[in-house]
C-alpha atoms as a PDB file:
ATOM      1  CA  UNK A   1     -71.534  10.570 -34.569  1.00  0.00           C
ATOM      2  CA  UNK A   2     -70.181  12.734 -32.902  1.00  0.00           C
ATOM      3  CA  UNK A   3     -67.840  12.290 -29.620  1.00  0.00           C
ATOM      4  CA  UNK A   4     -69.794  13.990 -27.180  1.00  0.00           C
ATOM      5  CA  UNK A   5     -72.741  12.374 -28.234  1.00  0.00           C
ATOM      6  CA  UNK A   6     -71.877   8.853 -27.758  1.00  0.00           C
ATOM      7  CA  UNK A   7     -70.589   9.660 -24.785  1.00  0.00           C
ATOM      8  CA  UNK A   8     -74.225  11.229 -23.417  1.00  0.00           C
ATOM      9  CA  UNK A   9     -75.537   8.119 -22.116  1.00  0.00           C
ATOM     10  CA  UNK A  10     -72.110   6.070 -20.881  1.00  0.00           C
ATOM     11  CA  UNK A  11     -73.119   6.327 -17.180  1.00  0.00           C
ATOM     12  CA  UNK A  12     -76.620   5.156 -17.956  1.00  0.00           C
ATOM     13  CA  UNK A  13     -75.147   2.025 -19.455  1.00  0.00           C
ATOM     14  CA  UNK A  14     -72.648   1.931 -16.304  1.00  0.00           C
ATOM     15  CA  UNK A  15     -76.005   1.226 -14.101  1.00  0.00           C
ATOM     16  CA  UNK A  16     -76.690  -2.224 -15.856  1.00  0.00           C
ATOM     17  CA  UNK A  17     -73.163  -3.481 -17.515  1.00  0.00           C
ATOM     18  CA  UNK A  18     -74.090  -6.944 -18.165  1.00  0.00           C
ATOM     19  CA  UNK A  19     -77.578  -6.388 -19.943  1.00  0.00           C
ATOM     20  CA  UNK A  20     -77.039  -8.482 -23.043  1.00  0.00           C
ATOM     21  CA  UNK A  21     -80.815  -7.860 -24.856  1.00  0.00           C
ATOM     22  CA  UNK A  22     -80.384  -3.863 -24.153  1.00  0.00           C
ATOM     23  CA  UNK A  23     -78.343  -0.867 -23.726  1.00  0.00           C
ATOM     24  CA  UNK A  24     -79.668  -0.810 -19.495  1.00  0.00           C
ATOM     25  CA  UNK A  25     -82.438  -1.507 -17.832  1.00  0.00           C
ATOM     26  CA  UNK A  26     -84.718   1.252 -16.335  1.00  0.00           C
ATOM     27  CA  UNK A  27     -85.141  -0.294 -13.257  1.00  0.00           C
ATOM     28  CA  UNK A  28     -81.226  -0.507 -12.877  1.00  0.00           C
ATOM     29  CA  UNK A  29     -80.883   3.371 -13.740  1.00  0.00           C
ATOM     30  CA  UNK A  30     -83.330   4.076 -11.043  1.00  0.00           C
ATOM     31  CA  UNK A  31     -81.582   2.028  -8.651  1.00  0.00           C
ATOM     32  CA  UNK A  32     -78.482   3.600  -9.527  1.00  0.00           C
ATOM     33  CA  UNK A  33     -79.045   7.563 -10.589  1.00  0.00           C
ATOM     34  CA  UNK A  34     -78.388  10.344 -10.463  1.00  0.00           C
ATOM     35  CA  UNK A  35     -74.788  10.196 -10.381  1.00  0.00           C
ATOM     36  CA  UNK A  36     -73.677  12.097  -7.356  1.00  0.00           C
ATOM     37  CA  UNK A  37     -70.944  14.047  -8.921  1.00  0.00           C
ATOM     38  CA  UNK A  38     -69.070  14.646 -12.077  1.00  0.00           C
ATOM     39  CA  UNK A  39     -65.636  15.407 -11.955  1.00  0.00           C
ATOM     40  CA  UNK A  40     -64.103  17.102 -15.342  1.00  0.00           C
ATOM     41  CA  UNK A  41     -61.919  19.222 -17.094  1.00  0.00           C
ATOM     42  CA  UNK A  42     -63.976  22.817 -18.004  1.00  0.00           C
ATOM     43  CA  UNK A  43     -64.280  22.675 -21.419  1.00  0.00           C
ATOM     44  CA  UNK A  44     -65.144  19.113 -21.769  1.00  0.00           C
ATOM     45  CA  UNK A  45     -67.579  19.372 -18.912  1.00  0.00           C
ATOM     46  CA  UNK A  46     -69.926  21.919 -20.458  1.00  0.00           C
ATOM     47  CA  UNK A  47     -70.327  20.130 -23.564  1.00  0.00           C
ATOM     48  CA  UNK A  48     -70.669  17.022 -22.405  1.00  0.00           C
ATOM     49  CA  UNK A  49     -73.319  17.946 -19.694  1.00  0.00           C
ATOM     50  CA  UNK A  50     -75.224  19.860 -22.240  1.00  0.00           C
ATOM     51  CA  UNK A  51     -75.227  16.448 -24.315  1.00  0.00           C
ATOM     52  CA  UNK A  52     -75.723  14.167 -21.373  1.00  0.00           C
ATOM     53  CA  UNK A  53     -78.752  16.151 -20.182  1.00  0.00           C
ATOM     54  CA  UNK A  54     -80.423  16.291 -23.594  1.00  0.00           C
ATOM     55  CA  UNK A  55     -80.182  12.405 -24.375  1.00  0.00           C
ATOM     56  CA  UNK A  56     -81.016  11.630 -20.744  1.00  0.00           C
ATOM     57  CA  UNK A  57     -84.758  13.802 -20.944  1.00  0.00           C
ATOM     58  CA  UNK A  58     -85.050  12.371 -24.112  1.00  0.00           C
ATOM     59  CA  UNK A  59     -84.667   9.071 -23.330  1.00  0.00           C
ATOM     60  CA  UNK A  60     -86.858   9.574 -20.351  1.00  0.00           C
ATOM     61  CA  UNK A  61     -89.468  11.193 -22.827  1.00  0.00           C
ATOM     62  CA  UNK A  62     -89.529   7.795 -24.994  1.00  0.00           C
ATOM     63  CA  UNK A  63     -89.559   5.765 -21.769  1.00  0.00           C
ATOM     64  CA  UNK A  64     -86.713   4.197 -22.362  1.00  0.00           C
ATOM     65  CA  UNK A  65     -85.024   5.935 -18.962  1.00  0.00           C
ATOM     66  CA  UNK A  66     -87.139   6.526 -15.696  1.00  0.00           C
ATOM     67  CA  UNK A  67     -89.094   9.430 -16.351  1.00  0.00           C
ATOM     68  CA  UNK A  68     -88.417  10.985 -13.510  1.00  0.00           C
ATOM     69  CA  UNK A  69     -84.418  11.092 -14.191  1.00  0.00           C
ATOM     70  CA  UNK A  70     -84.748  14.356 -14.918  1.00  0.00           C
ATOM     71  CA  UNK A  71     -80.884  15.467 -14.242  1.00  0.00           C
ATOM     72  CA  UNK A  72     -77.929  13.032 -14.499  1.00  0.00           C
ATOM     73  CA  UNK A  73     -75.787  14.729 -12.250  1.00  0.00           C
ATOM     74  CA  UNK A  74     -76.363  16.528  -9.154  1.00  0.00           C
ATOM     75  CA  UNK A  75     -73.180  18.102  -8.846  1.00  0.00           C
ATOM     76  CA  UNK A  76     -70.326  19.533 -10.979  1.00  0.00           C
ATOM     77  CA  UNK A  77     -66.737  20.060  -9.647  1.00  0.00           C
ATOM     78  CA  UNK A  78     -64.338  21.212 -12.765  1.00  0.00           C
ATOM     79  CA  UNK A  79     -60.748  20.605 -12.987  1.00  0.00           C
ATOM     80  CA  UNK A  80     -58.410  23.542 -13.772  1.00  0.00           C
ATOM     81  CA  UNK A  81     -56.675  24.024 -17.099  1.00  0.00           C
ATOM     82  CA  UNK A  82     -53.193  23.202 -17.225  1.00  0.00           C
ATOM     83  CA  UNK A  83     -50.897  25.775 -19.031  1.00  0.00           C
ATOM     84  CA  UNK A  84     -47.034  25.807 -20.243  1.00  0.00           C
ATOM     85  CA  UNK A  85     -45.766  29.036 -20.755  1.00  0.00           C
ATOM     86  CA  UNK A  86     -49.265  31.101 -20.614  1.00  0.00           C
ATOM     87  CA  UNK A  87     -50.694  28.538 -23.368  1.00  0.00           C
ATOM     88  CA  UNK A  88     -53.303  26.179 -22.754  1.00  0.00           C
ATOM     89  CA  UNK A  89     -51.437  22.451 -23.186  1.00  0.00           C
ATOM     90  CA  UNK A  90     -52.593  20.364 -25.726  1.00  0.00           C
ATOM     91  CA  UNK A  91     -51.610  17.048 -28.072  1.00  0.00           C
ATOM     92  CA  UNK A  92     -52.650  18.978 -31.282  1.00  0.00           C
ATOM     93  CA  UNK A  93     -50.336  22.087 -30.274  1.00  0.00           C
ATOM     94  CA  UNK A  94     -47.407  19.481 -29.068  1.00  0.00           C
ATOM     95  CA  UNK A  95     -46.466  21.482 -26.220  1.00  0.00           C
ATOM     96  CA  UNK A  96     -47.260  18.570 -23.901  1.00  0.00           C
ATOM     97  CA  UNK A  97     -44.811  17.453 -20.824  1.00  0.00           C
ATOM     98  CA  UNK A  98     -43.744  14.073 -20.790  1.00  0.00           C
ATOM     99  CA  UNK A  99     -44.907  13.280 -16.641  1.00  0.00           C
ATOM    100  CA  UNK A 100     -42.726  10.018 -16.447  1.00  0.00           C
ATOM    101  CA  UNK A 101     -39.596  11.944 -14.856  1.00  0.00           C
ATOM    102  CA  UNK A 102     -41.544  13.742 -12.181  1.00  0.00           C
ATOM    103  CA  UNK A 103     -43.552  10.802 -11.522  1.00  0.00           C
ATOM    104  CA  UNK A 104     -40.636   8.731 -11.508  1.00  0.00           C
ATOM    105  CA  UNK A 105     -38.519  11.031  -8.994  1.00  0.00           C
ATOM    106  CA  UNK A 106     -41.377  12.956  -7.133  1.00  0.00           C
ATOM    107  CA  UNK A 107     -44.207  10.590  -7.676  1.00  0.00           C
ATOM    108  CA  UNK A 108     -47.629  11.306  -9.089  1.00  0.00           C
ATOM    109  CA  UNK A 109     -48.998  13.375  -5.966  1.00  0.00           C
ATOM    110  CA  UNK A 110     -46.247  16.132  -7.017  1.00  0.00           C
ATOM    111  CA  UNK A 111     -47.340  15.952 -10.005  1.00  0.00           C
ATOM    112  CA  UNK A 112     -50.801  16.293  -9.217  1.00  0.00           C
ATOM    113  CA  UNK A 113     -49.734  19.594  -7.290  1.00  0.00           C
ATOM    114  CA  UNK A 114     -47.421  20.956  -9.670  1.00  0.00           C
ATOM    115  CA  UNK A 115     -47.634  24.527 -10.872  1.00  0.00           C
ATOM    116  CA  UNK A 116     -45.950  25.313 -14.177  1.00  0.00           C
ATOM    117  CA  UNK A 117     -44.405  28.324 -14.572  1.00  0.00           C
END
């Protein structure tokens, strides 16, 4: 399957981590949802949301989630994209930068605040 859909239900299973006869208990996910806020990078975010909300009304349709967890998340704060030389970073484009240096001379905060140029 799919990436993005086996991650649509992780935070349900997050609610009741030691349930060996199921994936969670209902009771649990109403004790514990909706998460208060999701924290993400944009383009992940929107695709996994759209996933996460589908599998969580659809468990709640088959009654296998609290049918009145409606929406897993009740707020969305998005991370910016991180760019070297006006390109978006990535593994599969190998323009990464290796962190350990800064980390290692201006610690991870810097980091953190960096802007690339």
């Amino acid at each position: 399957m799919d990436t993005f859909v086996d991650s649509s239900w992780y935070f349900l299973r997050f609610c009741d981590p030691w349930n060996n006869d199921m994936p969670f208990d209902a009771s649990a996910v109403a004790a514990w949802m909706p998460v208060d806020q999701y924290i993400g990078g944009a383009e992940h975010a929107v695709l996994h949301l759209m996933y996460a909300r589908f599998v969580t009304k659809a468990l709640a349709d088959l009654e296998v989630a609290p049918a009145d967890l409606r929406e897993p998340f009740q707020r969305l704060f998005t991370q910016g994209m991180i760019r070297l030389g006006g390109a978006k970073m990535s593994k599969s484009k190998g323009n990464l930068v290796a962190p350990e240096e800064i980390i290692d001379t201006l610690g991870a905060g810097a980091l953190r605040l960096a802007h690339w140029r």
